[in-house]
Protein backbone atom coordinates (compact mmCIF):
# COMPACT_ATOMS: atom_id res chain seq x y z
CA UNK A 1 -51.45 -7.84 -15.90
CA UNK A 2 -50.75 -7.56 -19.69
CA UNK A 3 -51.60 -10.36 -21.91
CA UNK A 4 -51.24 -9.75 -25.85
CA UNK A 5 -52.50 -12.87 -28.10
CA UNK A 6 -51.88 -13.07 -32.02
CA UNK A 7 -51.01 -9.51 -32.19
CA UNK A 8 -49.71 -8.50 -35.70
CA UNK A 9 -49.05 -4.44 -36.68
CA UNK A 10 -48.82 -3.80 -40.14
CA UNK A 11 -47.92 -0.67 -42.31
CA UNK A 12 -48.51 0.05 -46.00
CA UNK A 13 -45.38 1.91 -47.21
CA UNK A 14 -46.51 3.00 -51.14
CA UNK A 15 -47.83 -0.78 -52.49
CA UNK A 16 -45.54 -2.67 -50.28
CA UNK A 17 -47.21 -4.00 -46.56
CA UNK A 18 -44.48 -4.11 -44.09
CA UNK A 19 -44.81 -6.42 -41.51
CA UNK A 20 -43.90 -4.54 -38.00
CA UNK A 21 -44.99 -7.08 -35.74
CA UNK A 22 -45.92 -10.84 -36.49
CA UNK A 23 -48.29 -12.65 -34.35
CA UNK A 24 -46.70 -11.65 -30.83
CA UNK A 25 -48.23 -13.86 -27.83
CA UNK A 26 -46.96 -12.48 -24.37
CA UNK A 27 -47.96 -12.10 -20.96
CA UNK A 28 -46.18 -10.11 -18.32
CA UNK A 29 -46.76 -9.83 -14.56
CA UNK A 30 -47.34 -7.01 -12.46
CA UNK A 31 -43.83 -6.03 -10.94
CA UNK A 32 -41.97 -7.70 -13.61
CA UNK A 33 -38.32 -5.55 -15.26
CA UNK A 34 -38.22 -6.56 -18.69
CA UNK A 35 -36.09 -4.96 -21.63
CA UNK A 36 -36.73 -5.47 -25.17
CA UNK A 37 -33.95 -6.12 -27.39
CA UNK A 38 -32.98 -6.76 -31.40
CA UNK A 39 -31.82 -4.51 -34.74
CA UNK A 40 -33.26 -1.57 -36.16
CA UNK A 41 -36.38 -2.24 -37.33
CA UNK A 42 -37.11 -5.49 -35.20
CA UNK A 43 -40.41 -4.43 -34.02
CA UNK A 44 -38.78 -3.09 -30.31
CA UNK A 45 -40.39 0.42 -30.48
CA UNK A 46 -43.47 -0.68 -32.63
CA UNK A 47 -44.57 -3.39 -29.35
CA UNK A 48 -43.60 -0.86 -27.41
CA UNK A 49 -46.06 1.37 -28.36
CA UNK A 50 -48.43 -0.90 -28.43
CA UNK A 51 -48.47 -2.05 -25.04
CA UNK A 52 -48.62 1.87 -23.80
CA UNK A 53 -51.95 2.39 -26.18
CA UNK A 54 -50.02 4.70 -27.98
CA UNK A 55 -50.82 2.41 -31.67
CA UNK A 56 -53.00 -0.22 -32.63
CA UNK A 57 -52.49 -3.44 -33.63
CA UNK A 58 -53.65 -4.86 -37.42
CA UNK A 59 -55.42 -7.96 -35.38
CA UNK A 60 -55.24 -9.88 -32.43
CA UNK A 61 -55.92 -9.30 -28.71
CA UNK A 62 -54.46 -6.77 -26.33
CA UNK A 63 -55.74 -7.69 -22.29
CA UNK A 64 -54.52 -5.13 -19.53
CA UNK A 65 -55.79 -6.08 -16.22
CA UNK A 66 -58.22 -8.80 -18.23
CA UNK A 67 -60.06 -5.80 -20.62
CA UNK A 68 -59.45 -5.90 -23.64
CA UNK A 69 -58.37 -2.36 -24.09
CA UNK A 70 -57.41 -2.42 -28.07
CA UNK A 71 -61.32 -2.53 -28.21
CA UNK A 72 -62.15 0.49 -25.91
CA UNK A 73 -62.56 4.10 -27.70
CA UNK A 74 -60.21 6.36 -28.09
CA UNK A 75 -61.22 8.38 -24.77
CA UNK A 76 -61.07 5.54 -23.09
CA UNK A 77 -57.80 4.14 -24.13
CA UNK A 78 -56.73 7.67 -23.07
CA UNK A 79 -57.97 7.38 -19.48
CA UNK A 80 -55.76 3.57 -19.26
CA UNK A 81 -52.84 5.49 -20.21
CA UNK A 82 -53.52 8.45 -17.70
CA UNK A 83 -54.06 6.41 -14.75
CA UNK A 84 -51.72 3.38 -15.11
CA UNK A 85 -49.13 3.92 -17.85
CA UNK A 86 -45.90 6.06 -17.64
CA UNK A 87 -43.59 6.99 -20.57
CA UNK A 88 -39.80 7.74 -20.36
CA UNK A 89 -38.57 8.73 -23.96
CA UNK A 90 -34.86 8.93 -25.23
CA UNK A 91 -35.99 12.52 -26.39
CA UNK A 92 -37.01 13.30 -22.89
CA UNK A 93 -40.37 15.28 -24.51
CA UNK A 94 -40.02 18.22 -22.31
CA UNK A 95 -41.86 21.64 -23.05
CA UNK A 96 -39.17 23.95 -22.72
CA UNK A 97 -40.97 26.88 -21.71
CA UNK A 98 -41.96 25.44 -18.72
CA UNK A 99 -39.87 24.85 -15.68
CA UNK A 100 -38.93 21.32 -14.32
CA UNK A 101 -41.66 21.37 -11.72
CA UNK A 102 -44.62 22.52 -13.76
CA UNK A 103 -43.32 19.57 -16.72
CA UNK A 104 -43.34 17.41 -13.97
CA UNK A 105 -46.97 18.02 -12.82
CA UNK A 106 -48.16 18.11 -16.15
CA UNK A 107 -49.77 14.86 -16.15
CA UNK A 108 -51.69 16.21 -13.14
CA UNK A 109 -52.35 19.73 -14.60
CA UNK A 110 -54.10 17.70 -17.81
CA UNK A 111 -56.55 15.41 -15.12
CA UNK A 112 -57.39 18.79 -13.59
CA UNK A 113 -55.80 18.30 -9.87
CA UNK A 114 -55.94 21.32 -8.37
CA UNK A 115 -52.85 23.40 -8.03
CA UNK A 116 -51.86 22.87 -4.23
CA UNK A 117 -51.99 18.93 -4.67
CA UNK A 118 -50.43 18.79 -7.99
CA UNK A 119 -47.54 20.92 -6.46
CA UNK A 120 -46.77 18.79 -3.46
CA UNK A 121 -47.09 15.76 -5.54
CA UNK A 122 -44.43 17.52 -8.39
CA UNK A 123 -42.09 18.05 -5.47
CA UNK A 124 -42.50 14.61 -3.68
CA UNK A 125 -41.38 12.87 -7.27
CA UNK A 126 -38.59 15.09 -7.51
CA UNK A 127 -37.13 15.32 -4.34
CA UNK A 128 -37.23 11.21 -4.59
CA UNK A 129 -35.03 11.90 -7.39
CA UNK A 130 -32.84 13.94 -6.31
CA UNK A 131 -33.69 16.34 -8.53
CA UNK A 132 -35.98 18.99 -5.72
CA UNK A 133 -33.24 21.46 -6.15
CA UNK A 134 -33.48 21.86 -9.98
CA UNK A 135 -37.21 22.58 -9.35
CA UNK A 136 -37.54 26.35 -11.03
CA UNK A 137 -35.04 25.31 -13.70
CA UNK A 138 -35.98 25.45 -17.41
CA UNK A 139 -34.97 22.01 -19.59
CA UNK A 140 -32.69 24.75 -20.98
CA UNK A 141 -30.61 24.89 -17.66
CA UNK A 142 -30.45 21.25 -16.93
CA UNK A 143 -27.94 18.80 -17.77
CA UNK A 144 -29.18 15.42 -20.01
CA UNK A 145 -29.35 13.56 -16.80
CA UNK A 146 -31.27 16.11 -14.91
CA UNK A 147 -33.77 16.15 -17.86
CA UNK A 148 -34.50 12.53 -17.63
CA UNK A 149 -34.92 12.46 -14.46
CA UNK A 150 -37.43 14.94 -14.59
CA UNK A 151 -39.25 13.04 -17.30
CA UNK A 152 -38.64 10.32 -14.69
CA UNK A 153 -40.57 12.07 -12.32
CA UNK A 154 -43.30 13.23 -14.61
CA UNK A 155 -43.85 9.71 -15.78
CA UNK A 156 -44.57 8.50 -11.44
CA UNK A 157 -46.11 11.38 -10.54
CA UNK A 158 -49.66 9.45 -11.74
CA UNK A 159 -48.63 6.21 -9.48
CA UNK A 160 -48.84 4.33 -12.59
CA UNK A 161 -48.84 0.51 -12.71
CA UNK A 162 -46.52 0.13 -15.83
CA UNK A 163 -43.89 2.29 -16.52
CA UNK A 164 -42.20 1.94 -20.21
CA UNK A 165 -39.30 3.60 -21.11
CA UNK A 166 -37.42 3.78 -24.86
CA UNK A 167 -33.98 4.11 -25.14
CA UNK A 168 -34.24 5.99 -22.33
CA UNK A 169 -30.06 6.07 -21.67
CA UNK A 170 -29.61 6.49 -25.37
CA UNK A 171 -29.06 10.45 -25.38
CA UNK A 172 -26.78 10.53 -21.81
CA UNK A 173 -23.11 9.92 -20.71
CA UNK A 174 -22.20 6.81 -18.85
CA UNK A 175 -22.39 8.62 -15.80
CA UNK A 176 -25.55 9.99 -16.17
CA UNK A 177 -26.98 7.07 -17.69
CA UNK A 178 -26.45 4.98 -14.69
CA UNK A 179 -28.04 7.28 -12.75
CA UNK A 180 -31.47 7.15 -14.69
CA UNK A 181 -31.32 3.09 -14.72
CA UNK A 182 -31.18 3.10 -11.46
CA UNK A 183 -33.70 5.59 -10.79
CA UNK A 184 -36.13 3.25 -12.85
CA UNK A 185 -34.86 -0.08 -11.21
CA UNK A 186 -36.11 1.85 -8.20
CA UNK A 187 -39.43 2.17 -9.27
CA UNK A 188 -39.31 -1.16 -10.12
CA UNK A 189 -38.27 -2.43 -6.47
CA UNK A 190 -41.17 -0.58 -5.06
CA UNK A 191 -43.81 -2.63 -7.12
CA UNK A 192 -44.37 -0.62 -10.62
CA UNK A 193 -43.78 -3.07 -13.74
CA UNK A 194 -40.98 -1.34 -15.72
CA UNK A 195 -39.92 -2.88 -19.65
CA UNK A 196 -37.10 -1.18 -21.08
CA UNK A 197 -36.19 -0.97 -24.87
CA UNK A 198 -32.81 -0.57 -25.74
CA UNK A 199 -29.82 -1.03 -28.16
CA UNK A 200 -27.76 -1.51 -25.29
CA UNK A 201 -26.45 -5.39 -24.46
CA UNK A 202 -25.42 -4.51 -21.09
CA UNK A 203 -28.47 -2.40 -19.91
CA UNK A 204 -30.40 -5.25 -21.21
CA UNK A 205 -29.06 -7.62 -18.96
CA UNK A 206 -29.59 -5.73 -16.24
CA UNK A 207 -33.33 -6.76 -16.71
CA UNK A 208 -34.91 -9.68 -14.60
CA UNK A 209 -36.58 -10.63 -18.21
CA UNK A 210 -35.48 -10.29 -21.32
CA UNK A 211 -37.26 -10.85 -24.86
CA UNK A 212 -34.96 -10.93 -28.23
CA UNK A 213 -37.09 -9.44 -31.19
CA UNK A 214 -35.86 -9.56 -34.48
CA UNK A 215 -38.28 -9.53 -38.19
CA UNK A 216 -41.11 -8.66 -35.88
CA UNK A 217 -41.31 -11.60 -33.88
CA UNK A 218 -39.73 -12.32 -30.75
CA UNK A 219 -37.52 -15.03 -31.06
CA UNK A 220 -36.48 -15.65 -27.51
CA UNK A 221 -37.85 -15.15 -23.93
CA UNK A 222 -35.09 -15.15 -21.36
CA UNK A 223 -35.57 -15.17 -17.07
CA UNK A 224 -32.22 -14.33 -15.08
C-alpha cells in the first residue's frame, strides 16, 4: 500500500539546514495499526505529514498504491488525500461556527455530494460513534471527547483507505482518551490502515507495529 524509499525532508532555518527526516525506507500494508514513536523533534509529525501528502520530501520516493504520488501535481495530490486519506489532529481542527454534523460532512460538502447523501452519510459516521445525539451541537457545546470523535467521524465519512491520526489523545482525559483509541482501533478492525503518532508509551503499545524514530531516522521497527 505505502512504500517510501530514500526519503529525506530538509528545512533551512536562517543558514543552518536541519535535517527532519534522513533517508527513511518503509513499507506498510493495507490494514496494518502502526504508531510512531521518539522525542520532540524526532521526525514523528514531519513523516507523518508526509505520508498524508500534506509536505514534500527533499528527495527520494513516495509509492501509494504503486504511484508515485510525491510526483503528481498539486491537484492531484489533493484528490489522493480526498478519496483515501483521513486526518485526526490533537487540535481536533473543527470550525466552530458550524455544528457537529455539518463539520462532519465537510469533507463531502468540499467534493460537492449533494445535500441529502452527505446528510445520511454525516449521521451514519456519527451514530457509529456514538456521537448521533450531539448532532446540532456546536464544538462550543461538546466535551474534548465528543470533539474528537466528531473529527473521528469527519475523517471516515470519505471511506478512506488510511487513516492517520497525531497525538490524537494528547488534549483529552484518560477517560475520554480511551474512548477515541478505541474508536480508531475500530476502524482499524474493519479493514482501514490506521498509524498513530504519539508521546504516549502505553498508547504506543497498543499498536500491532511500532517504529522508534529518533534524529530523523527510524531506529527500530517492532511487530507484537
Amino acid at each position: 500500500m505505502i512504500e517510501l524509499t530514500n526519503i529525506n525532508r530538509n528545512f533551512e532555518v536562517g543558514e543552518e539546514t536541519v535535517h527532519a527526516l534522513r533517508d527513511i525506507n518503509l513499507n506498510i500494508d493495507a490494514g496494518e495499526y502502526i504508531s510512531i514513536m521518539g522525542p520532540s523533534g524526532s521526525g514523528k509529525s514531519t513523516l507523518l505529514n508526509i505520508l498524508g501528502l500534506l509536505d514534500q520530501p527533499s528527495s527520494g520516493d513516495y509509492r501509494f498504491n504503486s504511484q508515485a504520488v510525491n510526483q503528481l501535481a498539486d491537484d492531484e495530490q489533493a484528490q489522493v488525500r480526498r478519496e483515501h486519506i483521513g486526518f485526526v489532529f490533537q487540535f481536533f481542527h473543527l470550525i466552530p461556527r458550524l455544528s457537529a454534523i455539518d463539520n462532519v460532512a465537510l469533507p463531502l460538502t468540499l467534493a460537492g455530494i449533494v445535500p441529502e447523501t452527505r446528510n445520511q452519510k454525516a449521521k451514519a459516521a456519527m451514530q457509529a460513534l456514538g456521537i448521533a445525539d450531539r448532532a446540532t451541537h456546536r464544538p462550543d457545546q461538546l466535551s474534548g471527547g465528543q470533539r474528537q470523535r466528531v473529527a473521528i467521524a469527519r475523517a471516515m465519512i470519505t471511506e478512506p483507505q488510511l487513516i492517520l491520526a497525531d497525538e490524537p489523545t494528547g488534549n483529552l482525559d484518560r477517560a475520554s482518551g480511551h474512548e477515541v483509541i478505541e474508536a480508531l482501533e475500530g476502524l482499524n478492525q474493519k479493514g482501514i490502515t490506521l498509524i498513530i503518532v504519539t508521546h504516549d508509551p502505553a498508547l504506543g503499545q497498543r499498536a500491532c507495529r511500532r517504529l522508534n524514530m529518533d534524529d530523523g531516522k527510524i531506529v527500530s521497527d517492532l511487530n507484537s
